[in-house]
Protein backbone atom coordinates (compact mmCIF):
# COMPACT_ATOMS: atom_id res chain seq x y z
CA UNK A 1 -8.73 -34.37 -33.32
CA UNK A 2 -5.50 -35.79 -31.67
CA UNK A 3 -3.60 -33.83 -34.05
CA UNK A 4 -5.10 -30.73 -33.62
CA UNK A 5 -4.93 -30.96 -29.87
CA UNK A 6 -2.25 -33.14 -28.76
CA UNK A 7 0.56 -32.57 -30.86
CA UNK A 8 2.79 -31.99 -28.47
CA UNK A 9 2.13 -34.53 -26.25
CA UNK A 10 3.80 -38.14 -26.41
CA UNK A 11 2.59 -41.42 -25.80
CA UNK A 12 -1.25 -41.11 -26.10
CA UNK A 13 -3.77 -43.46 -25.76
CA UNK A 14 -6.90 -43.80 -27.95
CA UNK A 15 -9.84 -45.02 -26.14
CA UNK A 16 -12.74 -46.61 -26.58
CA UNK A 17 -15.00 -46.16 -23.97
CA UNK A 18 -18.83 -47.47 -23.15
CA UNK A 19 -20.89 -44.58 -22.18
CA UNK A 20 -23.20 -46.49 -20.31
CA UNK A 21 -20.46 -47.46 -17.97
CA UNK A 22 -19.05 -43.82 -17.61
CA UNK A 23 -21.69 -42.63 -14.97
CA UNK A 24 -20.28 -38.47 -15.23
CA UNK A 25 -22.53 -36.51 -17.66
CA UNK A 26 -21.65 -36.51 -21.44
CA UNK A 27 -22.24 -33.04 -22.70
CA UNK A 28 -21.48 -33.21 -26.91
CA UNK A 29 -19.84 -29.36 -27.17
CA UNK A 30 -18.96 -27.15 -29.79
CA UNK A 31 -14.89 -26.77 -30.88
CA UNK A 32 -13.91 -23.76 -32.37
CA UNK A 33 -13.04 -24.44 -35.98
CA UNK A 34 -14.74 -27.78 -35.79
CA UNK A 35 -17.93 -28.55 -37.37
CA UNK A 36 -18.60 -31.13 -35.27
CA UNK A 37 -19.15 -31.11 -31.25
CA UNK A 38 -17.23 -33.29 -29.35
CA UNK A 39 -17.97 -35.17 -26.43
CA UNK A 40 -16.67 -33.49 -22.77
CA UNK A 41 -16.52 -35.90 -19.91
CA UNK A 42 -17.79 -33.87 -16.98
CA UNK A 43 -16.46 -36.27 -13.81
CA UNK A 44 -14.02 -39.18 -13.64
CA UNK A 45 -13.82 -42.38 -16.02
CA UNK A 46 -14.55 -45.31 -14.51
CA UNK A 47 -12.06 -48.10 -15.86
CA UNK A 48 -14.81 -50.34 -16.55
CA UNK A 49 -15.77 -48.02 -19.46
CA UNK A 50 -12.48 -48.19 -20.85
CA UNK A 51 -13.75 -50.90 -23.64
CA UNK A 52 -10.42 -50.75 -25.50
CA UNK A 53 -6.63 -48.98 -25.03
CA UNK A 54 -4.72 -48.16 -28.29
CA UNK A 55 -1.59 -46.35 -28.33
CA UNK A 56 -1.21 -43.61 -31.44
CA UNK A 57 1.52 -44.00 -33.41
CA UNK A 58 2.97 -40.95 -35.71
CA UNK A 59 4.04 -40.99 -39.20
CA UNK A 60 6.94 -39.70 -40.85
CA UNK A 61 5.22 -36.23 -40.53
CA UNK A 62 4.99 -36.41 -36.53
CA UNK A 63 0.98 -36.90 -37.10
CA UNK A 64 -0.88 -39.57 -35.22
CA UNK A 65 -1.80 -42.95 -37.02
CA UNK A 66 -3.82 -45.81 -35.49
């Protein structure tokens, strides 16, 4: 989804996160030419759920790799 969303942004992270640790409500939503919902985050994320950073490369093509 990176692509489709953050294009235009540079230097992003992916992360790995442990939902037990998050404590803010996970609510898995619908995206809009997506079949499949996609979990929203509704509060702040704790660093101790941040399990692992990685940063996205992009290809020749300006798409993300990891």
């Amino acid at each position: 989804m990176a692509n489709a969303f953050y294009a235009d942004h540079a230097g992003p992270l992916l992360l790995t996160l442990d939902p037990e640790r998050i404590g803010a409500d996970i609510r898995w939503e619908p995206v809009p030419g997506h079949a499949d919902p996609f979990p929203h985050i509704y509060g702040p994320i704790p660093v101790a759920a941040v399990l692992r950073a990685v940063p996205l490369d992009r290809d020749p093509a300006g798409r993300f790799t990891c």
